[in-house]
Protein backbone atom coordinates (compact mmCIF):
# COMPACT_ATOMS: atom_id res chain seq x y z
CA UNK A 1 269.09 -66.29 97.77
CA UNK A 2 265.32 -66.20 98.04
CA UNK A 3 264.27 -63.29 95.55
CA UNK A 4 261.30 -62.27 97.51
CA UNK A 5 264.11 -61.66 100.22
CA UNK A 6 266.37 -59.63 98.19
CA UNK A 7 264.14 -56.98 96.43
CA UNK A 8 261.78 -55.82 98.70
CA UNK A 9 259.00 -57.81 97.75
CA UNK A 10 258.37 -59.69 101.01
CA UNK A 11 255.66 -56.68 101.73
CA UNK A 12 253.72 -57.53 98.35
CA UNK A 13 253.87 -60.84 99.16
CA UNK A 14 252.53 -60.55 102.59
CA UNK A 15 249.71 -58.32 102.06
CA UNK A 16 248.26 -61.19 99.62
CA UNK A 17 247.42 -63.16 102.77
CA UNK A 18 245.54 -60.36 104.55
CA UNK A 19 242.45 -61.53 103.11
CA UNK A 20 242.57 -65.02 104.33
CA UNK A 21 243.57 -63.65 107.53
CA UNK A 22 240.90 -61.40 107.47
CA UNK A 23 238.40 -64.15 106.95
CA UNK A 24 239.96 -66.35 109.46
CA UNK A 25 239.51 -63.43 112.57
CA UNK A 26 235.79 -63.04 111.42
CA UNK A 27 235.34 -67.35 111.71
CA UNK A 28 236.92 -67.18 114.94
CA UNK A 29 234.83 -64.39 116.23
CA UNK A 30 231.48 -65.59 115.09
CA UNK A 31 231.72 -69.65 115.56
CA UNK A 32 234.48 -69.81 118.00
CA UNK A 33 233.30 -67.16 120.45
CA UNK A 34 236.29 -65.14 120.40
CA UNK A 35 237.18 -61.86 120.97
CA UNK A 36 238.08 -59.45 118.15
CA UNK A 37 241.82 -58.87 119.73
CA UNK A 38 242.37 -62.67 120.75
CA UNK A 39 241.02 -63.84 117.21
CA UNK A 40 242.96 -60.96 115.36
CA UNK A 41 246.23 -62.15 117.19
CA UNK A 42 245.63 -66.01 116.56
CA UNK A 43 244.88 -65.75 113.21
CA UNK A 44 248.25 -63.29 112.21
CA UNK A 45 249.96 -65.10 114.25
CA UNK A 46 249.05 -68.51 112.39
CA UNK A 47 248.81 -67.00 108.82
CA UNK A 48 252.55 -64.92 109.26
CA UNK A 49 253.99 -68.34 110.00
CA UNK A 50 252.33 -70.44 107.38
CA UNK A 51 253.07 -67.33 104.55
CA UNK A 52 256.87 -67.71 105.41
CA UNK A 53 256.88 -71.11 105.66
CA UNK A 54 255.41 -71.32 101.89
CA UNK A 55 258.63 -69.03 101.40
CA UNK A 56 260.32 -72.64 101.13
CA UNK A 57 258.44 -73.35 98.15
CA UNK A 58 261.36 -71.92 96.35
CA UNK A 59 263.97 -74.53 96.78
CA UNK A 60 261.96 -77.33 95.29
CA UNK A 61 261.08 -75.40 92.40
CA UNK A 62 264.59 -74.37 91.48
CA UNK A 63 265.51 -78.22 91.81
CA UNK A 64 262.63 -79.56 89.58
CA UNK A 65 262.45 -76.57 86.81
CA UNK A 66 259.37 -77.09 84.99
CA UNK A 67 259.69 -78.99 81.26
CA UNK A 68 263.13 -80.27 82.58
CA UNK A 69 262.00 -83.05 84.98
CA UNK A 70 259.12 -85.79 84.72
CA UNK A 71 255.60 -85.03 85.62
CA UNK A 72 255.26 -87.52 87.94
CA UNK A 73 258.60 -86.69 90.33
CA UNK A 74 257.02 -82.91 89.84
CA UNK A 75 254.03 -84.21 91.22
CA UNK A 76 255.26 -86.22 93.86
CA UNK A 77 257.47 -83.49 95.13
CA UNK A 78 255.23 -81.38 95.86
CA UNK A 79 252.41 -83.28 96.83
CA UNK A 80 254.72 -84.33 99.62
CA UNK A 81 256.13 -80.67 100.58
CA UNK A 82 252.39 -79.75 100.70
CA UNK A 83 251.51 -82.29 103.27
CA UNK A 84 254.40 -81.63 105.28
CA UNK A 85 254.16 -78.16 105.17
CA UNK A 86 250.18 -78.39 106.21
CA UNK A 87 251.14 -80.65 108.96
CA UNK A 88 253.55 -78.63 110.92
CA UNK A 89 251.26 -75.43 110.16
CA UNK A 90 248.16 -77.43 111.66
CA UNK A 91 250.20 -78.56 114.42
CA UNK A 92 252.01 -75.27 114.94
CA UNK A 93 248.76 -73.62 114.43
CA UNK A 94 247.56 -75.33 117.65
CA UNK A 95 250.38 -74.42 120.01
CA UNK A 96 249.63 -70.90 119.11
CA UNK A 97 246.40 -71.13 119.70
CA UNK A 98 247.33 -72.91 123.50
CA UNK A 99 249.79 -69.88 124.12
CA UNK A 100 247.52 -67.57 123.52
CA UNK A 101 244.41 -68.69 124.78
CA UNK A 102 243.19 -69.35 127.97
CA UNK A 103 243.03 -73.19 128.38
CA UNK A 104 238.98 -73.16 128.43
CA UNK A 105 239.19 -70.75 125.22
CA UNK A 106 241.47 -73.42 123.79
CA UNK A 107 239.41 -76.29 124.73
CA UNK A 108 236.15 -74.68 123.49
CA UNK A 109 237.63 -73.94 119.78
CA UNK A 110 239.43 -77.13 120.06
CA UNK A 111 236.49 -78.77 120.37
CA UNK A 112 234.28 -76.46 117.88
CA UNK A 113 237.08 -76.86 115.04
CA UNK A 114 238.26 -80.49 115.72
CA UNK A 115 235.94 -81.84 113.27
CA UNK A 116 236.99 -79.27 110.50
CA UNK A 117 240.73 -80.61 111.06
CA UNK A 118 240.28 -82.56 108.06
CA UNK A 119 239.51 -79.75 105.59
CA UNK A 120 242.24 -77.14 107.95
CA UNK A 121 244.76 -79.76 106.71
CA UNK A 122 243.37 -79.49 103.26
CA UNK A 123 243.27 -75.56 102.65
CA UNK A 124 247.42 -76.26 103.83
CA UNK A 125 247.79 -78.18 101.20
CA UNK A 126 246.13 -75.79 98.78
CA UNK A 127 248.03 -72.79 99.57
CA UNK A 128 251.25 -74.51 99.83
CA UNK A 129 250.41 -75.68 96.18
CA UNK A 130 249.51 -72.32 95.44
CA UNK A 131 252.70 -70.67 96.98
CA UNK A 132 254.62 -73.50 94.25
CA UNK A 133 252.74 -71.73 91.49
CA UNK A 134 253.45 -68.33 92.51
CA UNK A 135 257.11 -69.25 92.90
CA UNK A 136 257.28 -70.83 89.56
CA UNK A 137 256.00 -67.87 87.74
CA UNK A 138 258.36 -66.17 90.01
CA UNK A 139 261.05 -67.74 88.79
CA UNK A 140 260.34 -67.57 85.08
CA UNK A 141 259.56 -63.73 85.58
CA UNK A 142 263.94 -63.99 87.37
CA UNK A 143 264.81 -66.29 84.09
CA UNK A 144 263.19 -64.02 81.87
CA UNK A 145 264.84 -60.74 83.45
CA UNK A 146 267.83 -62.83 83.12
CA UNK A 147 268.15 -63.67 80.15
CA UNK A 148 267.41 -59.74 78.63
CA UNK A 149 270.22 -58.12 80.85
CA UNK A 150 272.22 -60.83 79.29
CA UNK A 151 271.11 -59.91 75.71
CA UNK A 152 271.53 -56.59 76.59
CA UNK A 153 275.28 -57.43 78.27
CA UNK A 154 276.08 -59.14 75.14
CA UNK A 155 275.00 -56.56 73.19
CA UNK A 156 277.14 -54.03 74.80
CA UNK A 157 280.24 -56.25 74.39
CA UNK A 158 279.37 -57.08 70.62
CA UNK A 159 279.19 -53.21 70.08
CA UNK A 160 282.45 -52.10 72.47
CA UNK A 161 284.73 -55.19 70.43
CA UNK A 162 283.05 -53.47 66.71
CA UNK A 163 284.51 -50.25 68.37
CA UNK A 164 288.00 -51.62 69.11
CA UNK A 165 287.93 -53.40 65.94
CA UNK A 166 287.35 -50.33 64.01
CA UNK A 167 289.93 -48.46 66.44
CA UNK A 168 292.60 -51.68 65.13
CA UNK A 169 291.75 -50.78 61.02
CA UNK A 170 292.81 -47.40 61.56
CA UNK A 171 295.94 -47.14 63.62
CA UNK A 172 297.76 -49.57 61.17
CA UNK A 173 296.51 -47.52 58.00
CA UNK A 174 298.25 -44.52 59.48
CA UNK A 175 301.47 -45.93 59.57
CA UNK A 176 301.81 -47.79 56.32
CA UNK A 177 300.63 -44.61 54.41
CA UNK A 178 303.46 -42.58 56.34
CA UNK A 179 305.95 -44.61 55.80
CA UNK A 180 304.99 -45.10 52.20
CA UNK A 181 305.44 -40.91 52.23
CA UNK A 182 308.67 -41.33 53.97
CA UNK A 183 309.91 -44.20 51.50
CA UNK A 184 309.44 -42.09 48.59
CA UNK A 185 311.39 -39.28 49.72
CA UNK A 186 314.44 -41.20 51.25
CA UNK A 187 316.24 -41.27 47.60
CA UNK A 188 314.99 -37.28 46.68
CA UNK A 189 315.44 -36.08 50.03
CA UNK A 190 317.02 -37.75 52.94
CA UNK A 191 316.97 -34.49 55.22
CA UNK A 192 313.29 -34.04 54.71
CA UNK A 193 312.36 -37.85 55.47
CA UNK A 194 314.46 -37.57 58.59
CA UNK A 195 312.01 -34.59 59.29
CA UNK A 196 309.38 -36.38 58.53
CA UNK A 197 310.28 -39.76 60.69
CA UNK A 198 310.63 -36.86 64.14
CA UNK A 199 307.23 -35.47 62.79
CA UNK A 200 305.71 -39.10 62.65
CA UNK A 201 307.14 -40.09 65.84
CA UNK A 202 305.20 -37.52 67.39
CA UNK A 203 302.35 -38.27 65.36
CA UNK A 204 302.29 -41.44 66.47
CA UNK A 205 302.56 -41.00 70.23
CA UNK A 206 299.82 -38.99 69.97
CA UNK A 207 297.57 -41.49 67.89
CA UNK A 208 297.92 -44.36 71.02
CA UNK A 209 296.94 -41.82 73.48
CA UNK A 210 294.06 -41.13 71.73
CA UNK A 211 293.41 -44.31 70.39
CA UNK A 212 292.69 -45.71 73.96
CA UNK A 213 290.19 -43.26 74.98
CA UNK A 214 286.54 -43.72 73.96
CA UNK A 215 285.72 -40.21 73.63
CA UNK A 216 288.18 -37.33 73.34
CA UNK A 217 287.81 -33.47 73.09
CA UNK A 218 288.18 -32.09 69.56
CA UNK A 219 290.71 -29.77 70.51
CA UNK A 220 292.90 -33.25 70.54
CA UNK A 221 291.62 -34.70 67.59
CA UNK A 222 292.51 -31.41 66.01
CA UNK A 223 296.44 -31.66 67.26
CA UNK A 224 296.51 -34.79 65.70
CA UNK A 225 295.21 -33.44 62.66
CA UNK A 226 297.25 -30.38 62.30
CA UNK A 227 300.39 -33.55 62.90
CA UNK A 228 299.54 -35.49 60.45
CA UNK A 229 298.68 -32.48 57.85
CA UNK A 230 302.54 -31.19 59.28
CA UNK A 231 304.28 -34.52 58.28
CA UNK A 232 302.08 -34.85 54.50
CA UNK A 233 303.31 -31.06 54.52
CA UNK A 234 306.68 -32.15 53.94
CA UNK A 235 306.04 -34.12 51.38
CA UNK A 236 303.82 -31.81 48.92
CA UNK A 237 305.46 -28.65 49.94
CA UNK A 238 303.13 -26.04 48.66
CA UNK A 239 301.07 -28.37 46.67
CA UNK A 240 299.23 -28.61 50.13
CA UNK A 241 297.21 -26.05 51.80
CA UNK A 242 295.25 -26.16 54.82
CA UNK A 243 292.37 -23.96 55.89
CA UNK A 244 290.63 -24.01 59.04
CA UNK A 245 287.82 -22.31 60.25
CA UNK A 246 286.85 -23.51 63.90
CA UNK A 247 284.32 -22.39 66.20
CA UNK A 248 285.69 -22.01 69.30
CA UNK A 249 283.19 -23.38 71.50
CA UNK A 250 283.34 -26.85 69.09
CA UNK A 251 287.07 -27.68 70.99
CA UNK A 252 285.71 -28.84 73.91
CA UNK A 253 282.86 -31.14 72.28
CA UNK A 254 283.81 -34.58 72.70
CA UNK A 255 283.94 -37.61 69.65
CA UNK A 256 284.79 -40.94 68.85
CA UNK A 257 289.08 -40.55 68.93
CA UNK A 258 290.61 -41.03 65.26
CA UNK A 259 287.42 -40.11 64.18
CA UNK A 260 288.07 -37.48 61.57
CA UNK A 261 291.63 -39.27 60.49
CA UNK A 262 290.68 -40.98 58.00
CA UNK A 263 288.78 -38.42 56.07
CA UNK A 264 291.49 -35.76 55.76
CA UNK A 265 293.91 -38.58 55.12
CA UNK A 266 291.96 -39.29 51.99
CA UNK A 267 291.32 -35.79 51.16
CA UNK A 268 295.19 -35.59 50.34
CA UNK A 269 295.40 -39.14 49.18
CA UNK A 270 292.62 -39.11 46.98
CA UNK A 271 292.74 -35.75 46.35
CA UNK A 272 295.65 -34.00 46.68
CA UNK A 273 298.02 -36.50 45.44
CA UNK A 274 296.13 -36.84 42.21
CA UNK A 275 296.45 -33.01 41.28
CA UNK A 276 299.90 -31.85 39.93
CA UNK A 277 299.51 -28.34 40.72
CA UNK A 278 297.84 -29.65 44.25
CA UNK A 279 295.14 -27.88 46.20
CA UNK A 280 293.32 -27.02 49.44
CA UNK A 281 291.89 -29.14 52.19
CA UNK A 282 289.28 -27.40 54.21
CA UNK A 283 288.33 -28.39 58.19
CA UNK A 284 285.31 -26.38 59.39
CA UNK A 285 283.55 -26.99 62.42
CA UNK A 286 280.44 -25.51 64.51
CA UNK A 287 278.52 -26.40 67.18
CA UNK A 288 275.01 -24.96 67.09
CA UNK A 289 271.76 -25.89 68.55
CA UNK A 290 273.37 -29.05 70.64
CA UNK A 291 274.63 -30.39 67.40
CA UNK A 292 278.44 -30.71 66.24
CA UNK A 293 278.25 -30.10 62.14
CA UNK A 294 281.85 -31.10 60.77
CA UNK A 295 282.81 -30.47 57.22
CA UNK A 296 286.18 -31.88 55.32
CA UNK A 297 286.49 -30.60 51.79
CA UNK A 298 289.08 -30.95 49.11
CA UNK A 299 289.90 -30.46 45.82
CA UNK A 300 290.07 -33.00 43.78
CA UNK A 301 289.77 -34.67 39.87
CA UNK A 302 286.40 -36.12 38.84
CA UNK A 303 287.82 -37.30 35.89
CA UNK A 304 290.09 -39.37 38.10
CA UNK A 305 290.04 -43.34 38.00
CA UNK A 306 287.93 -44.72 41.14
CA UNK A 307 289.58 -45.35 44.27
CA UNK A 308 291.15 -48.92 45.01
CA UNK A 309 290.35 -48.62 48.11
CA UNK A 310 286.72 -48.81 47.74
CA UNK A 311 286.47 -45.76 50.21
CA UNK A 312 287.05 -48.20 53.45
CA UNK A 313 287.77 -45.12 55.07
CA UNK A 314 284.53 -43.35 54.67
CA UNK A 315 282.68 -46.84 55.70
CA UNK A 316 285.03 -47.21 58.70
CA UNK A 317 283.63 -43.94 59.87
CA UNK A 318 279.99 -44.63 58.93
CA UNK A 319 279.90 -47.49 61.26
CA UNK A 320 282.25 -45.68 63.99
CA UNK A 321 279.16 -43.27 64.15
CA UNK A 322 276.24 -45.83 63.91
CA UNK A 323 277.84 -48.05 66.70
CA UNK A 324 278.38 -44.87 69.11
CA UNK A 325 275.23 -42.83 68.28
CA UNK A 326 272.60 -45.25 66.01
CA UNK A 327 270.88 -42.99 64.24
CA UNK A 328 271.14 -39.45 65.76
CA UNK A 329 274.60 -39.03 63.71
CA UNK A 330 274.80 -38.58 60.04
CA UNK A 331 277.61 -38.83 57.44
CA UNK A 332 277.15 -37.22 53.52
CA UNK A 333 279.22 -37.16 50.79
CA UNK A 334 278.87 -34.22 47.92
CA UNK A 335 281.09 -35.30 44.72
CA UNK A 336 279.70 -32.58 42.57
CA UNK A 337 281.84 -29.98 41.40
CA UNK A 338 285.74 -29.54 41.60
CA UNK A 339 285.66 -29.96 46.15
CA UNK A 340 284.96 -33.35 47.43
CA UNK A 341 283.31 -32.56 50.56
CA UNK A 342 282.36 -35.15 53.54
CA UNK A 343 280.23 -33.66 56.12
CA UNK A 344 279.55 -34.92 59.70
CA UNK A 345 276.06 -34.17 62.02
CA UNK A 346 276.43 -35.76 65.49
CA UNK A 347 275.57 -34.82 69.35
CA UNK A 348 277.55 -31.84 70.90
CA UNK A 349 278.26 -33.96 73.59
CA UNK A 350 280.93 -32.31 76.40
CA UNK A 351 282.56 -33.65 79.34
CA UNK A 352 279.84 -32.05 81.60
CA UNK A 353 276.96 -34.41 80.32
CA UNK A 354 279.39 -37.24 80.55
C-alpha cells in the first residue's frame, strides 16, 4: 500500500502543491481574464488531480529500485510515465476547464494558452519527474525505517534467547547438585534421602513455575530459597544456619526468576561444605530510594583451593542482570575477611509499573 496513504501524510504532501496552485490562479486571473473564484476553482481542480495522479509514481519506483536496475531502463521508464502522465493531465486539464467555464471563457483561454501547450506539457513532465524523486527518497526513508525496527526486532530476540539460555544453565545445575546431596546420603541415611527426594520434588515444581516467568515477585524467589536451603538442611544438619533479615516492602519487588539461586547455592557449596564445623549463610534485602539492594553472605575458608567451577554461577548472574537492566544493575563481590559476601543493586521494579 501507498505509504503516503497509510500514515497520514497525504496532507503534507498536498500542501506542497499550494504554491503552484497559487501561481496558476494569479496567471489565470491576470492573462486569461478570469475571475478570482472561476480561476481559484480551475486551477485546484487541475492541480488536486495532477498531485494524485503523481501518487502513481510509486509503483514504478518500487519495480526499478535504484542501483538494482540499468540506467537506461530507469530512464526510459520514467521518461515514458512522465509523458503519459502530462498527457492525460493536459488533456484532463482541458475538460475541466470546459465544465467549468462558460464556452466563450473556454474559448478565450483556449485560445490565449494554446500556444503555451507546448511548455504546459513540459512543466507535466517536470513534476511527474519530480514526484519520482520524492517517492524515491520516500522509499529509502520506508527501507531505512525498515531495516532499524528490524535491527531493533533482532535485537530483542538475540537478548530474550541469551535470557532463556541462561534460564536452561541453571535449572539443570539444580538438579545434578541435589541429587549429588541425595546420592551421598543414600548409604548413611536412607530415611533422610527419602526426605530429601519429597523436599526436592517440591523444590523442583516450584523451580518450572518460576522458571517460565520473566519476572517474578521476591516473595517467590524467597520460597524457593527457603526449599532449597530446607533440602541442603538435611544434609548438613546443624552445620547449616540460615539468617534472614527482609524488608517487608522488598516481597513484592519483582526480578529476573532463579535469580538469586545460584548464589546461595554456592554460598553452601563453596562455603559451607568446605568448613567442618560449618557456618551461616546470610539473605538480607531492602528496598530504599526505588532501588532493591540484595546481599548473600557466607562463611567461608580463604585458605581454601579455588573453585573448579570458575564461579559460572556468579557470571551466569552478571549477564542475567546486564541483559535485563544494561547498566542500571550492579553485582560485587567482597572476599576479604572470614564472610564471602555477593551483593546485588537493581530497579525496585513492582507489578504496578509493569
Amino acid at each position: 500500500m501507498h505509504p503516503l496513504l497509510t500514515r497520514n501524510r497525504l496532507g503534507l504532501y498536498l500542501l506542497a502543491w499550494v504554491p503552484l496552485t497559487a501561481t496558476s490562479i494569479y496567471v489565470l486571473v491576470t492573462r486569461g481574464t478570469l475571475s478570482w473564484l472561476q480561476a481559484t476553482v480551475l486551477a485546484m481542480a487541475v492541480f488536486l488531480f495532477y498531485a494524485l495522479l503523481c501518487l502513481s509514481a510509486w509503483y514504478p519506483c518500487r519495480a526499478t529500485p535504484l542501483g538494482k536496475v540499468s540506467f537506461i531502463r530507469l530512464l526510459l521508464t520514467h521518461l515514458i510515465a512522465a509523458g503519459f502522465m502530462s498527457f492525460v493531465w493536459t488533456q484532463a486539464g482541458a475538460a475541466l476547464a470546459y465544465a467549468v467555464l462558460s464556452p466563450e471563457k473556454f474559448a478565450a483561454i483556449k485560445h490565449q494558452f494554446e500556444p503555451q501547450v507546448n511548455a504546459i506539457f513540459t512543466v507535466g513532465v517536470l513534476l511527474y519527474l519530480l514526484s519520482v524523486a520524492f517517492h524515491y527518497v520516500l522509499i529509502a526513508m520506508e527501507d531505512s525505517r525498515r531495516a532499524e525496527a528490524q535491527a531493533i526486532e533482532a535485537r530483542v530476540l538475540a537478548r530474550d534467547a541469551e535470557l532463556k539460555a541462561l534460564k536452561a544453565q541453571v535449572n539443570p545445575h539444580f538438579l545434578f547438585n541435589s541429587l549429588n546431596s541425595i546420592s551421598a546420603l543414600t548409604s548413611i541415611d536412607p530415611a533422610r534421602a527419602r526426605h530429601m527426594c519429597v523436599l526436592l520434588g517440591d523444590f523442583l515444581r516450584l523451580t518450572l513455575g518460576l522458571g517460565e516467568k520473566n519476572l517474578v515477585r521476591f516473595s517467590d524467589e524467597l520460597e524457593l530459597l527457603q526449599k532449597y536451603l530446607a533440602i541442603e538442611q538435611v544434609r548438613f544438619g546443624d552445620r547449616l544456619k540460615m539468617h534472614e533479615e527482609i524488608q517487608e516492602d522488598s516481597k513484592v519487588c519483582l526480578l529476573p526468576p532463579l535469580l538469586l539461586q545460584p548464589l546461595v547455592e554456592n554460598a553452601v557449596k563453596h562455603g559451607i561444605a568446605a568448613l567442618p564445623e560449618g557456618g551461616d549463610v546470610r539473605l538480607a534485602v531492602q528496598r530504599q530510594n526505588g532501588r532493591l539492594s540484595i546481599l548473600v553472605e557466607n562463611s567461608w575458608d580463604p585458605e581454601a583451593p579455588p573453585r573448579r567451577s570458575g564461579g559460572m554461577g556468579l557470571k551466569n548472574v552478571q549477564q542475567r542482570l546486564e541483559a535485563r537492566y544494561g547498566k542500571d544493575a550492579s553485582l560485587r563481590v567482597n572476599t576479604e575477611g572470614e564472610l564471602f559476601q555477593v551483593s546485588l543493586d537493581l530497579p525496585a521494579e513492582s507489578e504496578e509499573k509493569t
